[in-house]
Protein backbone atom coordinates (compact mmCIF):
# COMPACT_ATOMS: atom_id res chain seq x y z
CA UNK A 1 -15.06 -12.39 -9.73
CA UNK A 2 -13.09 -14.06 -7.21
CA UNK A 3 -12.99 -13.15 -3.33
CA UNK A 4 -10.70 -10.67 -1.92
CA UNK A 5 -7.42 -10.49 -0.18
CA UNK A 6 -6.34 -8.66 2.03
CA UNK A 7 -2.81 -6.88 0.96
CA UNK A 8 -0.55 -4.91 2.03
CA UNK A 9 2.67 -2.15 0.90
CA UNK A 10 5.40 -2.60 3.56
CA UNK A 11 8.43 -0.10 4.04
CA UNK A 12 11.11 -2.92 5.33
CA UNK A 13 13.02 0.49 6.36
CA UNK A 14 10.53 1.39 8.81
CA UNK A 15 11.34 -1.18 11.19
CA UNK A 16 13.92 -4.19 12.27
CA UNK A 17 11.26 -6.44 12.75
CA UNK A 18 9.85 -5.98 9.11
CA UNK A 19 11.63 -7.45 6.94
CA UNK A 20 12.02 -10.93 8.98
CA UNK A 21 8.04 -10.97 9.16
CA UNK A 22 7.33 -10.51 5.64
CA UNK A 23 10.29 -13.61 4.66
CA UNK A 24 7.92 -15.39 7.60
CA UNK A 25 4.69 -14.54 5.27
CA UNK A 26 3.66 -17.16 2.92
CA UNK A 27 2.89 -14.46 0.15
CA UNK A 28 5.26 -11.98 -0.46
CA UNK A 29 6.55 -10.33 -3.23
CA UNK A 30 9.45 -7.36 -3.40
CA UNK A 31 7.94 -4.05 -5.18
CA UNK A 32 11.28 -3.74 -6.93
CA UNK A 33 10.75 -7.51 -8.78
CA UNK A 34 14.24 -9.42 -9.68
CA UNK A 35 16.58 -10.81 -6.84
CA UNK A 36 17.51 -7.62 -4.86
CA UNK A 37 20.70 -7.96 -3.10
CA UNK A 38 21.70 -7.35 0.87
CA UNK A 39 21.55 -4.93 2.40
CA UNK A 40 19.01 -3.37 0.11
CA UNK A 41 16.68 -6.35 0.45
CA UNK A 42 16.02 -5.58 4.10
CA UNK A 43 14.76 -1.58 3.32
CA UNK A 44 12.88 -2.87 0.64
CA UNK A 45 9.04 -2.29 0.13
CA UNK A 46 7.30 -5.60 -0.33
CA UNK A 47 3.64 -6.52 -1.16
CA UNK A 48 2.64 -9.26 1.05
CA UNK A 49 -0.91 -11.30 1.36
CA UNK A 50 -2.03 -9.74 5.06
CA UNK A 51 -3.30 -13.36 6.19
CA UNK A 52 -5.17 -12.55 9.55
CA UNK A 53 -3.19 -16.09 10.83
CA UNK A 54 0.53 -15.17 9.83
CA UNK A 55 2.49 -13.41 12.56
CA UNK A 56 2.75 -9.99 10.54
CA UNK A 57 -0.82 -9.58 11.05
CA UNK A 58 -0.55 -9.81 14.50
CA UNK A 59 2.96 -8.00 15.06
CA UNK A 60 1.05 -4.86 12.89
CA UNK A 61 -2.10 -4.82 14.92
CA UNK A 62 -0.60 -4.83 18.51
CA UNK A 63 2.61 -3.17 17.53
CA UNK A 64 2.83 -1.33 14.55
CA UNK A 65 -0.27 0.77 14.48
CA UNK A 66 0.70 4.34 14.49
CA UNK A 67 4.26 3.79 13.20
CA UNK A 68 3.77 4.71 9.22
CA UNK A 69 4.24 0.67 8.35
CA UNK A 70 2.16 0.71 4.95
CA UNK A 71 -1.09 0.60 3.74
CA UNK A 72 -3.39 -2.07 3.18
CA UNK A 73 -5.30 -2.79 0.53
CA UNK A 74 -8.30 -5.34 -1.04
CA UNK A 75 -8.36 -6.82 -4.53
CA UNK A 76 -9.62 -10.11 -6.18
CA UNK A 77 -5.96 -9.56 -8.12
CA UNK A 78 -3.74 -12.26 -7.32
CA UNK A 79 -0.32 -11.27 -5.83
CA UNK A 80 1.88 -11.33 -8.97
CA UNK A 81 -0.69 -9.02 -10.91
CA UNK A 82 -1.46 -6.72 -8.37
CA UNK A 83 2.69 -6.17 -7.54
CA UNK A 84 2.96 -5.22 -11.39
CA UNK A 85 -0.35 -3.14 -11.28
CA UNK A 86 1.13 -1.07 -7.97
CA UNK A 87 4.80 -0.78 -9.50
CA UNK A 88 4.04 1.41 -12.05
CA UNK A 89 3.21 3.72 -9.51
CA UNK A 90 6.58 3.55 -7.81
CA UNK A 91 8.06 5.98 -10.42
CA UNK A 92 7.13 9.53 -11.02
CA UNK A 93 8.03 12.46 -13.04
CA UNK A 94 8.73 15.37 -11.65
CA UNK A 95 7.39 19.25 -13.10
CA UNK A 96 11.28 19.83 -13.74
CA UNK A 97 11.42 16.46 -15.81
CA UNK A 98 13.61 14.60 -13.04
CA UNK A 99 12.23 11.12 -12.34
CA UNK A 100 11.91 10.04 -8.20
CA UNK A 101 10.26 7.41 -6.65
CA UNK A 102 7.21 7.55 -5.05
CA UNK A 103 6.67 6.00 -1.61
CA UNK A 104 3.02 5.88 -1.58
CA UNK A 105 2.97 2.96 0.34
CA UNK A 106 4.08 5.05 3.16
CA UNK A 107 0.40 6.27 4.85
CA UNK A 108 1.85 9.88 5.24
CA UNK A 109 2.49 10.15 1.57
CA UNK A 110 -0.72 8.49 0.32
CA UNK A 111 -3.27 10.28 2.39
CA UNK A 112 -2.88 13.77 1.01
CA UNK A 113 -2.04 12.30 -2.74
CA UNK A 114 -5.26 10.80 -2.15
CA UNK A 115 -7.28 13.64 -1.24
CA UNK A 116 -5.56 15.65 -3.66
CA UNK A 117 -6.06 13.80 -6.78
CA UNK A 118 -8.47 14.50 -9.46
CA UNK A 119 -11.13 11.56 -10.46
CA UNK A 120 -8.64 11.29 -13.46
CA UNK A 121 -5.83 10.56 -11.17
CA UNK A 122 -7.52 8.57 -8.83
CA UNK A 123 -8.81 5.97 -11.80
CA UNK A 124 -5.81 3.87 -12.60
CA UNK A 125 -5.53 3.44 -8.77
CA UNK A 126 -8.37 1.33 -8.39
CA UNK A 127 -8.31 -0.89 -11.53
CA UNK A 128 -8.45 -4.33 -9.65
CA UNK A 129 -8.12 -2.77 -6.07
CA UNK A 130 -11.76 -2.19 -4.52
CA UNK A 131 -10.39 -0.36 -1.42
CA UNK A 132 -7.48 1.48 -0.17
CA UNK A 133 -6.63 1.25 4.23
CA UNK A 134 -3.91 4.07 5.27
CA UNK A 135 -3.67 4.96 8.76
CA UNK A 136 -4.80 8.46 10.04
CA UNK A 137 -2.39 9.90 12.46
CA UNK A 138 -5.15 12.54 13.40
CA UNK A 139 -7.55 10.37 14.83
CA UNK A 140 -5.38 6.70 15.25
CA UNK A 141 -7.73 5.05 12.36
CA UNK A 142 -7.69 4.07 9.23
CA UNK A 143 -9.17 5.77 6.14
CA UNK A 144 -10.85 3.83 3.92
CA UNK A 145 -10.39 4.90 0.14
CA UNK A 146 -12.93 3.26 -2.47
CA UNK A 147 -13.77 5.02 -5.65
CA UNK A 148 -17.61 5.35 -6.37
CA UNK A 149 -19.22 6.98 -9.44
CA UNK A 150 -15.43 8.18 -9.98
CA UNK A 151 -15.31 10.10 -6.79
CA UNK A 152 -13.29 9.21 -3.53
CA UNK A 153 -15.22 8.19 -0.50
CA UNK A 154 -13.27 7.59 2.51
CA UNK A 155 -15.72 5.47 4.99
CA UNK A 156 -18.59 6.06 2.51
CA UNK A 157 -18.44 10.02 2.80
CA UNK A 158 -17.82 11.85 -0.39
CA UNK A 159 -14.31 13.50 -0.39
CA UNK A 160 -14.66 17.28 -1.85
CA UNK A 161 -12.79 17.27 -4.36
């Protein structure tokens, strides 16, 4: 197995500054896939390689924490794979039939999907992703969402479930 990257799910819409530092990135891919024209492109989500070196990195760590960016991520998937494992999770099916996106990238929205999933649910996540980083607006953290035996651990406790 090869080593891990660091990734991570940006919402261009959250902020200005966004979309410039992900073009600025030297791995970056946009969620949607194709050429996606202007003004869409800049409210885009993008999956970028979160290169500790790359002014992103820095911009999220002394501004960005707290403000609903993304989430991170770690896989041994290289950025082309892992865009096409995440985007079939982009589309959903509602109870009613009607078909929305889903933001998950957006920390707010993946925190309680997370805890709310079943092992079933949770399963596809993980295939090539060892770890899941969404911030915690109750405590100004990070949880930390790995899949062990088939049950969620956030920070290596088990999640009731």
């Amino acid at each position: 197995m090869s080593a891990q990257s660091l990734y991570a799910v940006l919402d261009t819409a959250r902020d200005e500054r966004l979309y410039d530092l992900v073009m600025a990135a030297s791995e970056h891919s946009c969620m949607f896939g194709g050429v996606v024209a202007p003004p869409l492109d800049r409210a885009a989500p993008y999956l970028v390689n979160l290169k500790s070196h790359e002014p992103l990195f820095r911009a999220w760590r002394d501004q960005g924490r707290g403000l609903a960016w993304g989430i991170m991520l770690r896989s041994h998937l290289p950025l082309g794979e892992l865009r096409l494992h995440l985007k079939h999770f982009m589309v959903v099916k509602m109870p009613d039939g009607t078909v929305a996106q889903f933001r998950f990238y957006d920390p707010r929205v993946f925190v309680p999907y997370m805890l709310s999933c079943t092992p079933e649910e949770l399963a596809p996540w993980f295939g090539g992703v060892s770890v899941f980083l969404a911030e915690s607006h109750q405590t100004g953290g990070f949880h930390e969402f790995a899949l062990e035996g088939g049950r969620l651990v956030d920070r290596a406790t088990a999640v009731i479930q």
